[in-house]
Protein backbone atom coordinates (compact mmCIF):
# COMPACT_ATOMS: atom_id res chain seq x y z
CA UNK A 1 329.00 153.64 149.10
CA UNK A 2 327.00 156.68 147.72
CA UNK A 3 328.84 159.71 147.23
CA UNK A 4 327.33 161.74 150.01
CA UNK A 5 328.58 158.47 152.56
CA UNK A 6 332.08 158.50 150.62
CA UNK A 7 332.56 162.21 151.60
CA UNK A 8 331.65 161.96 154.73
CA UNK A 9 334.06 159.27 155.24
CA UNK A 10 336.49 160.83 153.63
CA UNK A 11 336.79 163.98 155.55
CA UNK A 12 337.08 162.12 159.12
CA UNK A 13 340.82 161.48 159.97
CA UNK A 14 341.97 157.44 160.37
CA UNK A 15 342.56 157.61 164.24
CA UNK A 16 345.54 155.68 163.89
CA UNK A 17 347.39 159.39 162.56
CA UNK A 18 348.28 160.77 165.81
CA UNK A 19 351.62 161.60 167.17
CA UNK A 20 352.92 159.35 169.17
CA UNK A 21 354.91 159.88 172.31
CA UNK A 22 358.01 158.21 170.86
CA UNK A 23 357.90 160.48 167.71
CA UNK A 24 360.73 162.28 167.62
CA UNK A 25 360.41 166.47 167.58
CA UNK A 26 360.66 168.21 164.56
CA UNK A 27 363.74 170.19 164.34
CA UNK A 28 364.50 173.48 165.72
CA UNK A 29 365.05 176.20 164.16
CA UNK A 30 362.47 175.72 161.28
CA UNK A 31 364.75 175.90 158.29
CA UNK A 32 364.94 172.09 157.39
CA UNK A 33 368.25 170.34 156.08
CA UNK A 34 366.30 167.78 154.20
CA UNK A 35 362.96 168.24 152.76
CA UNK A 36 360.49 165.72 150.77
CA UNK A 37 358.78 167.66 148.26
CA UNK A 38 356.14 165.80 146.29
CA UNK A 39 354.62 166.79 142.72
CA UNK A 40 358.51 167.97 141.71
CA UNK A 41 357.46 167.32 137.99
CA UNK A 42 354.01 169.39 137.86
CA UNK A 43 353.79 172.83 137.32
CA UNK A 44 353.97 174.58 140.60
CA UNK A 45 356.12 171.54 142.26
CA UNK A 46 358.48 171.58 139.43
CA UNK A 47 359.19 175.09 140.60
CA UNK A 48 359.23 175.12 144.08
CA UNK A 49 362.06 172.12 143.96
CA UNK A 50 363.83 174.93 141.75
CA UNK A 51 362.98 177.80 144.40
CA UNK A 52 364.13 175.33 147.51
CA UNK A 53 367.96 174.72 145.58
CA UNK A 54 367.80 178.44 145.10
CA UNK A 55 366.86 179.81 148.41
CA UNK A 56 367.47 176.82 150.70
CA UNK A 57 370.31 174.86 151.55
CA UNK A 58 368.42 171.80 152.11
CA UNK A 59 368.50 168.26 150.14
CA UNK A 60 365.23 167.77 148.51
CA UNK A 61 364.64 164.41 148.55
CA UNK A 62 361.62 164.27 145.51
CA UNK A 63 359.08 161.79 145.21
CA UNK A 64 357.97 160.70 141.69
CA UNK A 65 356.42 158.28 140.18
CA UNK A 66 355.95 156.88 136.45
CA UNK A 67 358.29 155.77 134.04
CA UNK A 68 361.70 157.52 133.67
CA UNK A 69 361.90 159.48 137.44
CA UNK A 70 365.28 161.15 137.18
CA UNK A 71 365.14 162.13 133.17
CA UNK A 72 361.81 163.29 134.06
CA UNK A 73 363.07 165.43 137.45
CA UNK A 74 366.31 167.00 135.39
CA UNK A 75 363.73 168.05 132.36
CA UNK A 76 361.36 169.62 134.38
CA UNK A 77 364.16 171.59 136.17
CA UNK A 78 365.87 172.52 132.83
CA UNK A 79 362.46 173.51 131.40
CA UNK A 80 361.30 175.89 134.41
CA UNK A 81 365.04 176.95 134.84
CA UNK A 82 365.76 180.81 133.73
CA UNK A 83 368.80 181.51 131.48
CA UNK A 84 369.97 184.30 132.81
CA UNK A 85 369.70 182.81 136.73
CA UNK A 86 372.26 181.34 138.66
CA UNK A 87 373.00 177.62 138.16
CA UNK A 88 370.73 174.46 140.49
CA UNK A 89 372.99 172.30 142.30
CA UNK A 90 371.33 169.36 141.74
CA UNK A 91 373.64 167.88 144.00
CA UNK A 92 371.56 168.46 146.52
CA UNK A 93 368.47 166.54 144.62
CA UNK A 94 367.14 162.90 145.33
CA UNK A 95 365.12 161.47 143.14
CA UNK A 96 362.38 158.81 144.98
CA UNK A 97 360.63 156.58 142.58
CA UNK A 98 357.35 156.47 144.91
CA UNK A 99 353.30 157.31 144.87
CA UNK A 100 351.83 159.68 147.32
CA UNK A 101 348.44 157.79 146.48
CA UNK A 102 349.70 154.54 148.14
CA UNK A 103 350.66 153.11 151.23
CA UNK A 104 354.30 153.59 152.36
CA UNK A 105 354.16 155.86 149.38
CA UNK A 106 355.11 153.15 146.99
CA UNK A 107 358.14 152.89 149.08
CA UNK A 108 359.83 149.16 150.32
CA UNK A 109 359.50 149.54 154.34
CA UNK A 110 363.24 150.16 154.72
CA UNK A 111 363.54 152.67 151.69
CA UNK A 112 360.38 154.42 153.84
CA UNK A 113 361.73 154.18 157.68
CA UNK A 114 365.10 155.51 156.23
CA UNK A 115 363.34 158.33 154.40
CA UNK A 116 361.11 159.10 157.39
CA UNK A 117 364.01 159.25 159.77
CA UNK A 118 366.04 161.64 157.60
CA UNK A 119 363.33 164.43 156.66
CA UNK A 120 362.41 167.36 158.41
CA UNK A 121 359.62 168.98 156.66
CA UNK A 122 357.20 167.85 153.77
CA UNK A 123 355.80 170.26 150.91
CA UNK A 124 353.30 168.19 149.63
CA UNK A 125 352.58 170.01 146.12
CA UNK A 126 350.90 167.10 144.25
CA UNK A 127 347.68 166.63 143.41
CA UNK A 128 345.08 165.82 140.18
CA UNK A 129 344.03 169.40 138.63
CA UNK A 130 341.67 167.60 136.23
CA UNK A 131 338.24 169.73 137.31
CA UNK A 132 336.34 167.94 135.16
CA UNK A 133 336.67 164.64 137.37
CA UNK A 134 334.16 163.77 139.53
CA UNK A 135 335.03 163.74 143.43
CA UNK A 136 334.60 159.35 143.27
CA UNK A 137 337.56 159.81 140.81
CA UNK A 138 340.06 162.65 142.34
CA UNK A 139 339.59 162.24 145.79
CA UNK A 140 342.29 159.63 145.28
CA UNK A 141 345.18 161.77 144.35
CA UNK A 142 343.87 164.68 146.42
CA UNK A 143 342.42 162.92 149.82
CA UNK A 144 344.08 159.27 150.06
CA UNK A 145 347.04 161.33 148.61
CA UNK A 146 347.10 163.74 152.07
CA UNK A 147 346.24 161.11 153.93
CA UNK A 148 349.35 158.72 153.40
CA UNK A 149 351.75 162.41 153.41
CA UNK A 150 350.11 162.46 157.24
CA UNK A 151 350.91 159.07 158.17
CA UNK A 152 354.25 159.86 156.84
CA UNK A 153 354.67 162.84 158.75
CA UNK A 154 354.32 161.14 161.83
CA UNK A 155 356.50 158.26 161.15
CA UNK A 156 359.73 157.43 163.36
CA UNK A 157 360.06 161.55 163.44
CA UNK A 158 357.61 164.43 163.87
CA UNK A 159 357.97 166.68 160.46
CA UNK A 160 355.99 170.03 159.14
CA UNK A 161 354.05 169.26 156.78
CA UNK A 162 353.19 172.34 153.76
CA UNK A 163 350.09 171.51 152.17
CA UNK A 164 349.08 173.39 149.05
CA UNK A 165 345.44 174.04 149.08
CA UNK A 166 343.23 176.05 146.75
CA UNK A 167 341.13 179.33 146.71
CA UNK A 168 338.68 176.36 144.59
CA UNK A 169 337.50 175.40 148.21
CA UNK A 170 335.47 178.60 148.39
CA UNK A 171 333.74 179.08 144.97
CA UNK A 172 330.17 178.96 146.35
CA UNK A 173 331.07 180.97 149.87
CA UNK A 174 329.44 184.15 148.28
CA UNK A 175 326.34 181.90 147.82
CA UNK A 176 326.17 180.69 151.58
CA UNK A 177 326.71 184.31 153.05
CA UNK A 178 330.42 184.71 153.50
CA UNK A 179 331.08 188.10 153.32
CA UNK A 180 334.99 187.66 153.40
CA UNK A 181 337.09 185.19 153.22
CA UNK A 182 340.39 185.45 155.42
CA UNK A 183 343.30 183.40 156.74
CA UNK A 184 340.49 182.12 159.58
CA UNK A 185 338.31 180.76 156.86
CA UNK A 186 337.94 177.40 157.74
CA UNK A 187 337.09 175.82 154.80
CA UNK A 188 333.08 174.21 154.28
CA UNK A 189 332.00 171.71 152.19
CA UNK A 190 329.13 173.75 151.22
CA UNK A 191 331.70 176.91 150.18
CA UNK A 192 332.93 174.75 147.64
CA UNK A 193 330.10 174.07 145.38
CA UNK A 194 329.81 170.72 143.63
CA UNK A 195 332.75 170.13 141.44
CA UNK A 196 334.86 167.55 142.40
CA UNK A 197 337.90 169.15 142.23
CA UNK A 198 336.86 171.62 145.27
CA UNK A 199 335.15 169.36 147.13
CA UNK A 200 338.38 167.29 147.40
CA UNK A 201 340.99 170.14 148.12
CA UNK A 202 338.73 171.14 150.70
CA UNK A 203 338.38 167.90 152.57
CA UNK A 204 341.58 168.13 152.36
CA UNK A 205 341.77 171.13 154.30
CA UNK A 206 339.65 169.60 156.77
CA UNK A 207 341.89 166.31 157.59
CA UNK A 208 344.57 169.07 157.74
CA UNK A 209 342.60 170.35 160.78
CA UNK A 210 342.26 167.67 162.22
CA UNK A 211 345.84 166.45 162.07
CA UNK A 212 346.87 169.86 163.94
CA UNK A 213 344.25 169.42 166.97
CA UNK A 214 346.10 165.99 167.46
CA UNK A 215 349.53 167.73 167.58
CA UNK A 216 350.74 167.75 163.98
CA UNK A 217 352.72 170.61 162.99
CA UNK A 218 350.64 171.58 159.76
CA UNK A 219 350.69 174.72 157.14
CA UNK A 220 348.01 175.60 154.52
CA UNK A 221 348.75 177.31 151.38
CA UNK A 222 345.69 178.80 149.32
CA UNK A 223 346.78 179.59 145.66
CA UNK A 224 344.38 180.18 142.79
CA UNK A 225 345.24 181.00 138.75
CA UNK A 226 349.04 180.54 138.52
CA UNK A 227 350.09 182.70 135.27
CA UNK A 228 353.57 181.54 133.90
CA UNK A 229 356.39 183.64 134.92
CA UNK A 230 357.61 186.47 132.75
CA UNK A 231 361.46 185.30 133.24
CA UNK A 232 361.71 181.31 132.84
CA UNK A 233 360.31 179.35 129.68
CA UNK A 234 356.90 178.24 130.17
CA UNK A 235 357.29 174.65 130.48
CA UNK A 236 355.06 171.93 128.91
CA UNK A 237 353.10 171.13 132.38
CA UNK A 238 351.86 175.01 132.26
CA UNK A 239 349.28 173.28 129.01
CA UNK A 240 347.35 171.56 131.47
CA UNK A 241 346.93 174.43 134.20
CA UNK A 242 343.77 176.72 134.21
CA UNK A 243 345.56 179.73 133.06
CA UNK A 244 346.35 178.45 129.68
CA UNK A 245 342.75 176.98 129.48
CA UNK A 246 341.48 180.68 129.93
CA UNK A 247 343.95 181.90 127.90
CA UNK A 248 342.86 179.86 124.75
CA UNK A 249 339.52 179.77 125.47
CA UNK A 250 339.36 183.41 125.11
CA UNK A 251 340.92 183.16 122.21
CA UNK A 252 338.61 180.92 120.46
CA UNK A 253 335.33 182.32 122.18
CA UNK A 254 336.46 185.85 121.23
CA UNK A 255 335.84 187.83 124.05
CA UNK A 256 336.23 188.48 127.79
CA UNK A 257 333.43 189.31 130.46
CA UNK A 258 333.52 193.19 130.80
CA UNK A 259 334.61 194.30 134.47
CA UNK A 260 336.44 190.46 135.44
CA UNK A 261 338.59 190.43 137.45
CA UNK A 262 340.78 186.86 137.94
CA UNK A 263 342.43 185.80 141.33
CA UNK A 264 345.65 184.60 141.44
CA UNK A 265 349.76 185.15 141.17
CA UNK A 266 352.62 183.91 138.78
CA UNK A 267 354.00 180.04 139.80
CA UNK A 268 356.91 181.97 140.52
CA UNK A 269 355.80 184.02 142.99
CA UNK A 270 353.78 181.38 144.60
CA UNK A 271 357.28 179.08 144.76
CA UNK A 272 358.60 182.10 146.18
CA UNK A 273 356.10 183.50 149.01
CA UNK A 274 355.28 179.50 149.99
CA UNK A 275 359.22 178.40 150.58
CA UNK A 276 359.83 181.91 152.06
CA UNK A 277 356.62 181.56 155.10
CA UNK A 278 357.61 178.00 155.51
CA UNK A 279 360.67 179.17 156.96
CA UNK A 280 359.63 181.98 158.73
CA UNK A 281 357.23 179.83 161.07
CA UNK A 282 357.62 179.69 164.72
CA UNK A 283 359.36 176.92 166.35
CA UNK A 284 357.37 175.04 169.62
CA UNK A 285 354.63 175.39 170.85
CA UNK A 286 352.50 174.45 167.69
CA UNK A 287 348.53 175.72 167.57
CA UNK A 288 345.88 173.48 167.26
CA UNK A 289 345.10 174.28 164.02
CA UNK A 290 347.17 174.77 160.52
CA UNK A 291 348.98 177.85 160.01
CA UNK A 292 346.99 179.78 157.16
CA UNK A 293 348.34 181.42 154.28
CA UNK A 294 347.01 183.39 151.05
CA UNK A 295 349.49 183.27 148.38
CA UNK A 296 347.50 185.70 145.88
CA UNK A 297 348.35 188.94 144.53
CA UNK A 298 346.19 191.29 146.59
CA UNK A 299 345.73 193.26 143.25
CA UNK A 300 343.62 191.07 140.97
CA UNK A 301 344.45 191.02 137.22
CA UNK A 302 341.76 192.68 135.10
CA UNK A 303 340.52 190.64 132.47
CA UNK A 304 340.47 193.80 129.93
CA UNK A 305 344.43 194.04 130.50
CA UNK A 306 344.12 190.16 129.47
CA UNK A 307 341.99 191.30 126.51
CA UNK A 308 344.60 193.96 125.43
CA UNK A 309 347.78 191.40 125.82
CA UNK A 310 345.73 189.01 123.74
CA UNK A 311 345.33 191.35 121.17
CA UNK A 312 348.36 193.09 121.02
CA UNK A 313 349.29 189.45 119.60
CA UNK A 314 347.11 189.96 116.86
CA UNK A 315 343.74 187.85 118.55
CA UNK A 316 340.57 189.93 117.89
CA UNK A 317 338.91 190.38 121.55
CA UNK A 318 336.18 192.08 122.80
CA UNK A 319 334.45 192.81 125.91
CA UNK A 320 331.15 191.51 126.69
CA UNK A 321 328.61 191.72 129.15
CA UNK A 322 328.80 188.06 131.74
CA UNK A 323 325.73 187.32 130.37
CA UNK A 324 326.57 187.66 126.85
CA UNK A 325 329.91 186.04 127.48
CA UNK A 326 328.51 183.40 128.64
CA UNK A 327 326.32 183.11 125.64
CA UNK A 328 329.39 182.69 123.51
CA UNK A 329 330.57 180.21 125.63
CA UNK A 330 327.89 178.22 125.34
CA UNK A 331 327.99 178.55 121.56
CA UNK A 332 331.39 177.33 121.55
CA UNK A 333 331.24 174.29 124.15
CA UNK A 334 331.55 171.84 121.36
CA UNK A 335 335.17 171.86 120.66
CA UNK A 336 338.33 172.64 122.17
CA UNK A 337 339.38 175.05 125.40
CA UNK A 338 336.27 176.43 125.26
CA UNK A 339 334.84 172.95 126.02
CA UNK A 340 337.12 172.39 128.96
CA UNK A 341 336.17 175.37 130.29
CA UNK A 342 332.31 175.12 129.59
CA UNK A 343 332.08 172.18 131.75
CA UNK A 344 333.92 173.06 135.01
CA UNK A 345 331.15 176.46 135.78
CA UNK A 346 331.89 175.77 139.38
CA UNK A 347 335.32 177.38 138.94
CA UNK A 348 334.15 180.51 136.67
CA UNK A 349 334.84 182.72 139.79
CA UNK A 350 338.35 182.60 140.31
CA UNK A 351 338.36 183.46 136.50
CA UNK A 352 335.53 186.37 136.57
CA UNK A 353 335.98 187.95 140.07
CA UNK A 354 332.26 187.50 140.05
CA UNK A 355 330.05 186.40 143.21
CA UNK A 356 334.16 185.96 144.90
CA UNK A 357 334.12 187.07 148.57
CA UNK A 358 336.68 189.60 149.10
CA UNK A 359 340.21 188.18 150.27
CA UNK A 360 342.57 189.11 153.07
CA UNK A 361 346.02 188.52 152.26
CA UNK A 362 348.24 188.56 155.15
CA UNK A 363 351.90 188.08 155.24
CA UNK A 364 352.78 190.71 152.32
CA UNK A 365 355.13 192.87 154.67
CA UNK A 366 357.20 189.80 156.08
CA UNK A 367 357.75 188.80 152.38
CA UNK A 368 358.38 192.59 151.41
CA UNK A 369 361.18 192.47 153.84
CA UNK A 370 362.70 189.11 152.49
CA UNK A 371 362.35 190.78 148.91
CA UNK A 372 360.02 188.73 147.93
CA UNK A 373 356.54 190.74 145.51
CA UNK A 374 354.16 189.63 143.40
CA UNK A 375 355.56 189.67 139.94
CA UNK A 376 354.30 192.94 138.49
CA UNK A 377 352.35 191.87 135.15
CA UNK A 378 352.46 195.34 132.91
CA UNK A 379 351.50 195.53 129.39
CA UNK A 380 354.38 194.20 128.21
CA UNK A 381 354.98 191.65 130.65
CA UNK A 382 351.51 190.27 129.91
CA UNK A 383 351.94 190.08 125.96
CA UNK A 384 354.74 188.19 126.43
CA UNK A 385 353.22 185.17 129.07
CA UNK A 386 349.78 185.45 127.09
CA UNK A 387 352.31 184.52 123.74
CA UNK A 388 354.39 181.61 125.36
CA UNK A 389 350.82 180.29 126.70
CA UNK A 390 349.44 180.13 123.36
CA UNK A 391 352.39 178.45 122.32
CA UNK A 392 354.13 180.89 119.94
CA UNK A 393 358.42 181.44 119.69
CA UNK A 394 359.64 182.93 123.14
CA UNK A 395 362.11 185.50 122.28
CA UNK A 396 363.50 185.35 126.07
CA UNK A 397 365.74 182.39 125.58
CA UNK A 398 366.41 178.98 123.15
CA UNK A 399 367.01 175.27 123.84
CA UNK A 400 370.58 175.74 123.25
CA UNK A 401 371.20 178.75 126.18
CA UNK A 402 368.76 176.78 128.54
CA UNK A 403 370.47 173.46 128.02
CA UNK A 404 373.62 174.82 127.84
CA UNK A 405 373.72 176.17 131.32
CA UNK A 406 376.59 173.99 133.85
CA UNK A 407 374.68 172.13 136.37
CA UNK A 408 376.71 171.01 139.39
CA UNK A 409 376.25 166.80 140.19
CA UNK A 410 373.53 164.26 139.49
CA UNK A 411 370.46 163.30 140.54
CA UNK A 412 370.43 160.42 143.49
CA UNK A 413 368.21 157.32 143.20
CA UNK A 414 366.25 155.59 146.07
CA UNK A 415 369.26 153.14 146.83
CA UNK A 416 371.94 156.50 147.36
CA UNK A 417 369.23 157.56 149.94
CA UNK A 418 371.07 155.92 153.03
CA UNK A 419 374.71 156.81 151.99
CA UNK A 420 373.68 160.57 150.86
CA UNK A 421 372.52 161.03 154.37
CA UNK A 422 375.45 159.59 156.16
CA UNK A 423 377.54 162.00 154.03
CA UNK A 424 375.50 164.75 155.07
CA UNK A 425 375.40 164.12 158.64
């Protein structure tokens, strides 16, 4: 199959994903008891599971795969955790050694009908960031991977399912005439150029779509640039996220492009703002079509405030025309961030501002009223997350304070599933 038939395939829905009539409702009011939250140990995953034992009183049953799932859960908790917060009750935590990628989601078929009986809503946070992977390659993880979260969120019950989606999807809308892009944006395989990575996040969108016109209860999250958060360690997933990419990159090339602007939010923020509109959705009757949300600060950060935090920790940066930024780029492609970033141009405008559509961001006075803002990022605040990106001392907290913290109870495994539930019932 040539990649032009793959897509294609890929972005029709398997007719056997449908609610049946024997599905039982999703639960009313929205606030869930038990969640499944997928990509716990990434970046933005590994902080909403932190943001849901904050703000939630739900068990978050988390599904991970690899060697060492629990150690691996607990670390990336400790690691995103601030010092100075109040302690996670991890006693409310259940560790699933599973794959999103595969069917039953790794799970045996009892482990899975249990699991599908007991949860309420699904934040599906994982996916493959890698943009220099070809769509053949991440469509896996980022298609096949919302595909089996759908069949699971039709199995034995009917849950919500929270997809997190990316601003990626519309990196060539300038191109093809879209003067704005808003929470009615339906998302066009043509808007999102030809990298891989935004090709598959938006087919992604589109099964979404699909699953809500046959009765699914479905939510869309659009992030961009998630910049580490000026009050928690940055953890060691944050090396592998486009911000820190940028961040070196500029470092190495020199330089900024004079008058960028780059879209996005802190993680924390985005943990905040998705787990806060999850539970502010209506209950019955669900629309035929995902509810849409842009979880951006409406106030882009300007890359010559990047240029002065970068300098103010002693990196030599100036400000360059695109074009001549580009230039240096080029000149620098052979070797290290600068390489990385060389060969994914498709994304260059969710770093630059440039040939971006303006965005609508709706929701900001429900979260205003919950307390929840985008994390202002002043000089100071900027220094700092610019200085833990590039992988210097933090002088917010040490191993010893953030290890040190009480945690209440222990992760669960797969087999505590059943008896965890009866005790919570």
């Amino acid at each position: 199959m040539n990649s032009d038939d793959l897509l294609a395939h890929d972005m029709v829905l398997d007719e056997e994903i449908r609610v049946p009539d024997s599905t039982a409702p999703p639960p009313t009011p929205r606030v869930p008891q038990e969640v499944l939250l997928t990509g716990a140990t990434g970046y933005l995953g590994g902080r909403m599971c932190r943001t849901l034992l904050e703000r939630t009183s739900a068990t978050v049953y988390c599904l991970v795969r690899g060697a060492r799932p629990h150690a691996r859960l607990v670390e990336r908790l400790e690691a995103a955790h601030d010092p100075q917060g109040p302690d996670l009750d991890i006693s409310r935590l259940v560790t699933v050694p599973g794959d999103f990628t595969r069917q039953r989601l790794g799970l045996d078929p009892d482990v899975y009908d249990e699991l599908a009986s007991r949860v309420e809503s699904v934040y599906h946070c994982g996916a493959s960031i890698d943009l220099g992977d070809p769509y053949r390659v991440i469509r896996v993880p980022n298609v096949v991977g919302v595909t089996q979260m759908l069949r699971f969120a039709t199995h034995r019950r009917l849950k919500f399912l929270h997809h997190t989606s990316s601003f990626a999807i519309f990196v060539a809308a300038a191109g093809c005439g879209v003067q704005a892009i808003d929470e009615t944006t339906r998302p066009a395989i043509a808007y999102a150029g030809p990298g891989g990575y935004a090709r598959s996040k938006s087919v992604a969108e589109h099964l979404l779509y699909q699953a809500a016109e046959r009765g699914l209860p479905t939510a869309i999250y659009r992030v961009a640039v998630l910049a580490p958060d000026p009050d928690s360690p940055v953890p060691p997933s944050a090396a592998a996220q486009l911000f820190a990419t940028y961040v070196r990159a500029l470092t190495q090339v020199g330089a900024v492009p004079e008058g960028g602007e780059m879209v996005g939010c802190t993680v924390g923020y985005a943990s905040r703002a998705i787990t806060e509109l999850s539970v502010q959705l209506p209950a019955e009757p669900f629309a035929a079509a995902p509810s849409v949300h842009h979880v951006i600060d409406p106030s882009p950060l300007a890359l010559e405030d990047l240029a002065r935090a970068l300098r103010s920790t002693g990196h030599p940066i100036a400000s360059l025309a695109p074009e001549q930024w580009l230039e240096r780029l080029a000149a620098h492609r052979s070797r290290g961030p600068a390489r990385r970033l060389a060969a994914m141009p498709d994304i260059w405008p969710l770093l630059t501002g440039a040939f971006f559509p303006p965005i609508h961001v709706g929701g900001l006075q429900r979260l205003a009223a919950a307390g929840v803002a985008p994390t202002s990022l002043d000089h100071d605040t900027l220094t700092r997350i610019t200085h833990d990106t590039l992988g210097s001392e933090t002088s917010q907290s040490n191993p010893k304070e953030l290890h040190g913290r009480r945690r209440t109870g222990a992760v669960c495994s797969t087999e505590q599933i059943s008896e965890k539930s009866r005790d919570q019932s």
